[in-house]
Structure formats: C-alpha cells, structure tokens
N, C-alpha and C. Protein backbone atom coordinates (compact mmCIF):
# COMPACT_ATOMS: atom_id res chain seq x y z
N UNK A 1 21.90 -7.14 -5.21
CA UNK A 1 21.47 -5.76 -5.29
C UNK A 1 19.98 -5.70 -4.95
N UNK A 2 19.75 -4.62 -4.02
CA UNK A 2 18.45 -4.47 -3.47
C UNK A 2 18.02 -3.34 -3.67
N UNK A 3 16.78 -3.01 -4.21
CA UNK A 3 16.06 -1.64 -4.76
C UNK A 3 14.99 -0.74 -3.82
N UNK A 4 14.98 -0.18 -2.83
CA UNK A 4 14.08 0.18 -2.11
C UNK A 4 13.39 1.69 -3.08
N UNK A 5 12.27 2.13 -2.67
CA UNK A 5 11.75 3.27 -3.51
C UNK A 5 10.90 3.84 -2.15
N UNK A 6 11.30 5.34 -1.55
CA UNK A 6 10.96 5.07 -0.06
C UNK A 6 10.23 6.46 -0.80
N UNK A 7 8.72 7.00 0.19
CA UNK A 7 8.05 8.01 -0.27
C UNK A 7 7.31 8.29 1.00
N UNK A 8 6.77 10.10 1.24
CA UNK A 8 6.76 10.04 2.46
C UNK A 8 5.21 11.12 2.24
N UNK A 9 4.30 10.74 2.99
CA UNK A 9 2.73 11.00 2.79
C UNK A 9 2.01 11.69 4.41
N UNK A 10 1.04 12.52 4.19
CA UNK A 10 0.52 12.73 5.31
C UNK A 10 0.94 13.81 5.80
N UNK A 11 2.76 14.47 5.81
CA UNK A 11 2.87 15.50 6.22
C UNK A 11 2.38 16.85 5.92
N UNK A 12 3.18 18.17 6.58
CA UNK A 12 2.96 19.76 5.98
C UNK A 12 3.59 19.32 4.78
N UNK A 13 4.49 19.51 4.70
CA UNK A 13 5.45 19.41 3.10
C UNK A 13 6.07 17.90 2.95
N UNK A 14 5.27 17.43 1.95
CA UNK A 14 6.00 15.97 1.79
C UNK A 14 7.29 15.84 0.87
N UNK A 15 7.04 17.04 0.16
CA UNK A 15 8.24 16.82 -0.68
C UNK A 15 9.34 18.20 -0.68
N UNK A 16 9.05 18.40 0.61
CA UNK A 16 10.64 19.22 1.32
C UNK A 16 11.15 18.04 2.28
N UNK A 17 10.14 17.51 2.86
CA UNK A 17 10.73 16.15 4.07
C UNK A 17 11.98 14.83 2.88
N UNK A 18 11.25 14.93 2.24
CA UNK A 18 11.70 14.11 0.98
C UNK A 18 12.93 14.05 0.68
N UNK A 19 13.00 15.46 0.22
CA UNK A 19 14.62 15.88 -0.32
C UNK A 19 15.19 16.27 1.00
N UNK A 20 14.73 16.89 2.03
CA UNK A 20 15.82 16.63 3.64
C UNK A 20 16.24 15.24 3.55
N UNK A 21 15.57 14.00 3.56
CA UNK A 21 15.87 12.67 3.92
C UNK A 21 16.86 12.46 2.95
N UNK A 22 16.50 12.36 1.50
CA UNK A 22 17.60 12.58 0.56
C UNK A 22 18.98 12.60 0.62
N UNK A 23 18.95 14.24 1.24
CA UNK A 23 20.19 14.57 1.44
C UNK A 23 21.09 13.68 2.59
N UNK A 24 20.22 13.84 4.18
CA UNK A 24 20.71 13.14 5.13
C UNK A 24 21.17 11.72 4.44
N UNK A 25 20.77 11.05 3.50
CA UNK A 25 21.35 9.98 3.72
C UNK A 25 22.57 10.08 2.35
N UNK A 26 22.29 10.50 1.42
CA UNK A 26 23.45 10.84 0.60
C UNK A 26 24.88 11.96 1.19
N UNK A 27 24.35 12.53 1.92
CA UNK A 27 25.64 13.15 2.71
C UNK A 27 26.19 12.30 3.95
N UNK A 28 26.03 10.99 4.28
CA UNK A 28 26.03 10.31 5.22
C UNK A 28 27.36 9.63 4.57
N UNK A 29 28.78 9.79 5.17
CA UNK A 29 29.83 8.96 4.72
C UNK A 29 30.54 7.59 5.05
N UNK A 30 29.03 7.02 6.06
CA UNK A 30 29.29 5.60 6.25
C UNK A 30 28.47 5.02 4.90
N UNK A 31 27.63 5.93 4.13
CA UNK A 31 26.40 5.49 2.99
C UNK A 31 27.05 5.68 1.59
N UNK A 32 28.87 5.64 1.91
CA UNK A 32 28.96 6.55 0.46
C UNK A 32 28.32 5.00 -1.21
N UNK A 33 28.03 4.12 -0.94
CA UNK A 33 27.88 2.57 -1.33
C UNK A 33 26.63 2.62 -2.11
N UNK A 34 25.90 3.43 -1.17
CA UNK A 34 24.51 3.57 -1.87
C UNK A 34 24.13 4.31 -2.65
N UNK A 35 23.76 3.85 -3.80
CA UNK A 35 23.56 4.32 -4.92
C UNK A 35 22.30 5.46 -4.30
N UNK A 36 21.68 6.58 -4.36
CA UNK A 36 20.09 7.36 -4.40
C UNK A 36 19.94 8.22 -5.09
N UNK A 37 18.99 8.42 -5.63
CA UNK A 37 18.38 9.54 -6.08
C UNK A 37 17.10 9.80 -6.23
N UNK A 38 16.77 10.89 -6.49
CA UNK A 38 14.82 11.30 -6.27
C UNK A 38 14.65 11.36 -8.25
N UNK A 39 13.36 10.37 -8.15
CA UNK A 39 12.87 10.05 -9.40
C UNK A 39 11.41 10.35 -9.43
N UNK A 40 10.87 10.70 -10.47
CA UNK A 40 9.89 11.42 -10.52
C UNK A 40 8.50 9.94 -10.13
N UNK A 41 7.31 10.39 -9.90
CA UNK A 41 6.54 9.42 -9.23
C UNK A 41 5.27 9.61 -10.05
N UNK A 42 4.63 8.81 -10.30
CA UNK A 42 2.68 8.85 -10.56
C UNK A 42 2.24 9.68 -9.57
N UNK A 43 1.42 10.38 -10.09
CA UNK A 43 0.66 10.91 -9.23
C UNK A 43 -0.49 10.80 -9.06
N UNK A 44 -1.03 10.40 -7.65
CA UNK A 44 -2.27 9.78 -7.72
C UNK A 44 -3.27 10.50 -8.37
N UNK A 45 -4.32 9.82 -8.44
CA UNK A 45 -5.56 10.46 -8.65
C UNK A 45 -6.44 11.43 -7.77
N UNK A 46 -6.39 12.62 -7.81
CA UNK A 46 -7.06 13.85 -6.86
C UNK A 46 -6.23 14.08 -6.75
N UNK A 47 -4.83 14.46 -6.92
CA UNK A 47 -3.60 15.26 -6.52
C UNK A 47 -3.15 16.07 -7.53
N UNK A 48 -3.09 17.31 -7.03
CA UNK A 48 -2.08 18.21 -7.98
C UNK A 48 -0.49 18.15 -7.96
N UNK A 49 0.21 18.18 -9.37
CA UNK A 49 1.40 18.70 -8.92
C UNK A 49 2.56 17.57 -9.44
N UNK A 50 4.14 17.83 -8.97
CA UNK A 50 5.12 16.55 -9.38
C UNK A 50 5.40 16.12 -8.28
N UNK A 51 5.20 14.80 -8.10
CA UNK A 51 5.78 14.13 -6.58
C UNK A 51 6.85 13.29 -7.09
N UNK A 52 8.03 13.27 -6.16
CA UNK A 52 9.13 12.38 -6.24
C UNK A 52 8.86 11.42 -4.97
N UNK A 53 9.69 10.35 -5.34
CA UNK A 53 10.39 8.79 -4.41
C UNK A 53 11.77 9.11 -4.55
N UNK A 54 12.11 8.60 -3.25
CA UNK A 54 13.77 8.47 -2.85
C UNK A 54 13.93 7.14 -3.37
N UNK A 55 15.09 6.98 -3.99
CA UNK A 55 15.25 5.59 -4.73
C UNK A 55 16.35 5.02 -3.85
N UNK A 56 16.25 4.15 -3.28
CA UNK A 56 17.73 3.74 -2.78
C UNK A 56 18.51 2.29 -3.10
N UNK A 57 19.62 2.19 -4.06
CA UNK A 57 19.76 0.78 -4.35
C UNK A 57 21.07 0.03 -3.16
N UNK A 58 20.97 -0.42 -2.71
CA UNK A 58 21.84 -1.63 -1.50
C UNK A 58 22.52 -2.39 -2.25
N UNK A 59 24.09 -2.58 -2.92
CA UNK A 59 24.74 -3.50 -3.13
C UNK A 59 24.98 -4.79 -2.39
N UNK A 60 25.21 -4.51 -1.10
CA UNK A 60 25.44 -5.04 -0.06
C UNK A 60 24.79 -5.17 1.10
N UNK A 61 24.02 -6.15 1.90
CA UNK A 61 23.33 -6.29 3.20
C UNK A 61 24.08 -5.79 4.10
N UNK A 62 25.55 -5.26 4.10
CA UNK A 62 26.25 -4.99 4.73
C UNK A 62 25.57 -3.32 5.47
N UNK A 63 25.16 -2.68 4.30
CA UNK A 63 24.82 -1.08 4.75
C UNK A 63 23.29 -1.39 5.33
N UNK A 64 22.89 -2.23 5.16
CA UNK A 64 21.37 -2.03 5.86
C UNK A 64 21.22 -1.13 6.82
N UNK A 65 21.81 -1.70 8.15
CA UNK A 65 21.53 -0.88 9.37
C UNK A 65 22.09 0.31 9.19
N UNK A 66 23.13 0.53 8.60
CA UNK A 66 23.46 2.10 8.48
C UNK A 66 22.53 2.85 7.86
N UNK A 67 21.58 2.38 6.90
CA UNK A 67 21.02 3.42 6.38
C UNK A 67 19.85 3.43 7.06
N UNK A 68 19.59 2.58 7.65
CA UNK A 68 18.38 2.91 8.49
C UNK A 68 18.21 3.38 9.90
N UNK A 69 19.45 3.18 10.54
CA UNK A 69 20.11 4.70 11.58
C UNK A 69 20.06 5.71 10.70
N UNK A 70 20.48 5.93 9.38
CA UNK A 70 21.07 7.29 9.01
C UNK A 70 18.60 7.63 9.01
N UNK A 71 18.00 7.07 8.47
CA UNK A 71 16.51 6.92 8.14
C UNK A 71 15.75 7.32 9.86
N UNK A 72 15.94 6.50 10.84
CA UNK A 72 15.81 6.89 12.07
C UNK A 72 16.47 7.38 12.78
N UNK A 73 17.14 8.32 12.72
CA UNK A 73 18.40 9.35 12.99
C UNK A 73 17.62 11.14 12.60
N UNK A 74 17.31 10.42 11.35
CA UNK A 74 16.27 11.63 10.27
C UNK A 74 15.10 11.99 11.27
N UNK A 75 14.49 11.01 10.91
CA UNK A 75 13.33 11.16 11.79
C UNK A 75 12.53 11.15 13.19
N UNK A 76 13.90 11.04 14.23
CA UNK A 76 13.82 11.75 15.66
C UNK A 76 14.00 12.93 15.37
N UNK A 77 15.12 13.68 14.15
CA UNK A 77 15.54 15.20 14.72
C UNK A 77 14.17 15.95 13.63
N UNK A 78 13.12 15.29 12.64
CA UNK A 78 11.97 15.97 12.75
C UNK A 78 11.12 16.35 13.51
N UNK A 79 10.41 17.79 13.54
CA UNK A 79 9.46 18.29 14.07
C UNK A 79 8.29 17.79 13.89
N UNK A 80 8.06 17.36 12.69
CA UNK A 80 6.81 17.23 12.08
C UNK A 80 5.80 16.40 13.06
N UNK A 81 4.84 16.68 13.42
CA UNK A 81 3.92 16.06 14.37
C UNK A 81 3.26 14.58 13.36
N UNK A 82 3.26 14.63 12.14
CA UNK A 82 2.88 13.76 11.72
C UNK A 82 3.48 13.29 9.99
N UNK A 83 3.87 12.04 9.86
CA UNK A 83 4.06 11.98 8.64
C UNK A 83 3.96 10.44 8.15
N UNK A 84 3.79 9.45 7.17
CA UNK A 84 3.88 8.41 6.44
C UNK A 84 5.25 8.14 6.06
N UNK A 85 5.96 6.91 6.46
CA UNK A 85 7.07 6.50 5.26
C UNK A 85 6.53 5.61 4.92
N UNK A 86 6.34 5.31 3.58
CA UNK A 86 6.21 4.24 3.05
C UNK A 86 7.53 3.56 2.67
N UNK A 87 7.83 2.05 2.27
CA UNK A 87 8.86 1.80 1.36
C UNK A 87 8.61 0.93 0.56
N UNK A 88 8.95 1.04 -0.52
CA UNK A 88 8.38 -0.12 -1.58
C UNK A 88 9.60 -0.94 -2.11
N UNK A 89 9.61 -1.96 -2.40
CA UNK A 89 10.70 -3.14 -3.03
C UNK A 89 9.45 -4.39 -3.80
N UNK A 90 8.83 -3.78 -4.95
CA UNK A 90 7.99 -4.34 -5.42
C UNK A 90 6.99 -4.81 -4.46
N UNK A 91 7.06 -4.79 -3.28
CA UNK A 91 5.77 -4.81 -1.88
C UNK A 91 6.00 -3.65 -1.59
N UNK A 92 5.14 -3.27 -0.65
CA UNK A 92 4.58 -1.90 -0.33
C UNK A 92 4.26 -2.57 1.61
N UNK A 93 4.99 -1.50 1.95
CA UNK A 93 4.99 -1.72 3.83
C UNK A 93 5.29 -0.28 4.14
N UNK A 94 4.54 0.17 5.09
CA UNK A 94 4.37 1.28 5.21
C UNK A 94 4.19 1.71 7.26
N UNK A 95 4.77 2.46 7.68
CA UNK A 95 4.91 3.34 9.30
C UNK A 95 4.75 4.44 9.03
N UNK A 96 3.21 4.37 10.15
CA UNK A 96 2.91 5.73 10.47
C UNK A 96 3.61 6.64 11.50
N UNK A 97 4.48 7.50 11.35
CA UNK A 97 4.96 8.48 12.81
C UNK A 97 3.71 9.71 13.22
N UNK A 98 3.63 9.55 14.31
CA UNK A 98 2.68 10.61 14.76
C UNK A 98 3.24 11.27 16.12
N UNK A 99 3.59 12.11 16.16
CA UNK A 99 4.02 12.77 17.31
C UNK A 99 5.93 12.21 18.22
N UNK A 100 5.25 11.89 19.15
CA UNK A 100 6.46 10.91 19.70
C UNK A 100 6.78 10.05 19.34
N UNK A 101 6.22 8.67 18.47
CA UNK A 101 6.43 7.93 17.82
C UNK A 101 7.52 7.99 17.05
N UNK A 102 8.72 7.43 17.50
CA UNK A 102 9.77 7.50 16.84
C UNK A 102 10.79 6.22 16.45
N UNK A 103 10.77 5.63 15.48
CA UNK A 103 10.72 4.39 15.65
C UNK A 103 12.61 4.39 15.52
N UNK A 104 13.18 3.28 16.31
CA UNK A 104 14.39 2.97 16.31
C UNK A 104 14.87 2.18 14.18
N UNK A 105 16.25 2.40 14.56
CA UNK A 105 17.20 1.67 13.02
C UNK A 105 16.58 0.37 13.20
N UNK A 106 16.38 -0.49 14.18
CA UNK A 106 15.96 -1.82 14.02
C UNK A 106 14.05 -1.99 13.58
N UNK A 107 13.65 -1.01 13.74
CA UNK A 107 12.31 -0.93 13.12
C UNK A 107 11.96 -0.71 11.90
N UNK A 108 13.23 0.45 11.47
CA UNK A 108 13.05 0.55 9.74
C UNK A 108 13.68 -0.89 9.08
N UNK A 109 14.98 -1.52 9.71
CA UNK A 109 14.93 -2.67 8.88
C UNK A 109 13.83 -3.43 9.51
N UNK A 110 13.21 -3.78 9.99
CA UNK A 110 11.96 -4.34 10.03
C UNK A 110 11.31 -3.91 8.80
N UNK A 111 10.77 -2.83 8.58
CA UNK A 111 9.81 -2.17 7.93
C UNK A 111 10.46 -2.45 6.02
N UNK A 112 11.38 -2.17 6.02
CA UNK A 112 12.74 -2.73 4.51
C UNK A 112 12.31 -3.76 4.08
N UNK A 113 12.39 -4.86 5.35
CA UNK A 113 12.08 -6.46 5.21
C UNK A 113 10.87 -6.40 4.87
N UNK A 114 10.13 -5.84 5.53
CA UNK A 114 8.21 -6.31 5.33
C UNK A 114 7.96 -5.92 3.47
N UNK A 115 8.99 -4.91 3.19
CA UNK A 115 8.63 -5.01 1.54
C UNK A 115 8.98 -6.07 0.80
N UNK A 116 10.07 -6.00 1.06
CA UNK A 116 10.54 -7.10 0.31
C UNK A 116 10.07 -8.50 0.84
N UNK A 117 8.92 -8.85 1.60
CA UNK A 117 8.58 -9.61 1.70
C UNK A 117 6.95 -9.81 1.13
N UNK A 118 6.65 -8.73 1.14
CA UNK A 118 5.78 -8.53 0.56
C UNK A 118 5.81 -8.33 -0.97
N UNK A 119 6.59 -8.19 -1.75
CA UNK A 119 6.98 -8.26 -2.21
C UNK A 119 7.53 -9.70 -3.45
N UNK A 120 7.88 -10.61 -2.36
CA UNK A 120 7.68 -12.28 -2.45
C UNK A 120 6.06 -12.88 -2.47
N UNK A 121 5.38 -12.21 -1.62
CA UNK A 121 4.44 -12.83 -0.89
C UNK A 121 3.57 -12.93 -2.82
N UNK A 122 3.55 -11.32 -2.89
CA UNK A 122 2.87 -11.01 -4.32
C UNK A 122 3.13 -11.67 -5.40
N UNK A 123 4.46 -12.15 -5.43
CA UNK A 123 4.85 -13.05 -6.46
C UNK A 123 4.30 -14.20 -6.71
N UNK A 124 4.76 -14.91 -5.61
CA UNK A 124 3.95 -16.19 -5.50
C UNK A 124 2.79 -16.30 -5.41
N UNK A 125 1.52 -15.20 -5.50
CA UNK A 125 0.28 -15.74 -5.25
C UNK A 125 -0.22 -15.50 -6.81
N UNK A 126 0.67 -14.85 -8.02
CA UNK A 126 0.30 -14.86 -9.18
C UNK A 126 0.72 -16.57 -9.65
C-alpha cells in the first residue's frame, strides 16, 4: 500500500482545481481500487483560509499508470495558464505547468516515484 498526498499551488483557484482533480479521478472507473479523499491541510504561514490535499492510497502498482493518465488527462483539458502539482509520499517532488507545458502519464509516474524516493532518500540520512 502506497500513500500519495497530491496538492496544487500557484493557480487562480487552487482549491476548485483540487476538488475538479478529485473528482476526475474518483469518477474514473478504471480507478474504482483507489482509495481518495480531500483532507484538510496546514496552512502555511501568510495564508488565509482552509486548504485541502487530495489523498490518494494505491493498493496495487498495478493502477499507477492509470491514475496518472486519469492526473495527465486532467491537466491537458485545463485552461489554467499556470499551476503547481506537488506530490508528497513522505518526500515532497513537485511540476511546475505553465502554459503549454503539459506533461504526459509517464511524467507524473516519474514525478510519484521522485516522492517516494525522496522520501527514502530522507530516511536514510536521519
């Protein structure tokens, strides 16, 4: 079981993009496996307001690429000229989209991996 906590920064509305992504991937019926839901978040320091994270838990390596087609699927049919995904799995790896920048399903699992590797990386240097 794999825990991703995905959060999205920089845009007009970060937390309408949020719950769109949300949905797209919980209404997605190759995703029915994956556990998600939006859980409430810290909010940084200088920020007003309640921010949520998309929580997503992976039983199986099997759904990877699906959910990250269903993740870059999302984010070609946005407008938004600019936005942050971060994803966290106890590491923190983070893609900037800006305009055309649209990154393919094989870039977000790239980007999945870099947490959870980061993730390792942090471990071991305590």
């Amino acid at each position: 079981m794999r825990e991703f906590r995905l959060s999205i920064e920089d845009s007009d509305d970060d937390a309408a993009l949020l719950r769109d992504l949300y949905e797209a991937i919980r209404d997605d019926y190759e995703l029915t496996g994956v556990r998600t839901s939006l859980v409430p978040a810290s909010v940084p320091e200088g920020k007003m307001g309640a921010e949520e994270i998309l929580r997503l838990v992976l039983d199986h390596s099997s759904v990877d690429l699906a959910v990250c087609g269903v993740i870059s699927a999302w984010i070609a049919a946005r407008r938004a000229r600019r936005l942050k995904l971060i994803v966290r799995s106890d590491g923190t790896a983070e893609l900037e989209i800006n305009g055309d920048n649209k990154p393919a399903a094989d870039e977000i699992v790239r980007l999945m991996r870099a947490a959870q590797e980061n993730s390792r990386d942090e471990t071991a240097g305590q």
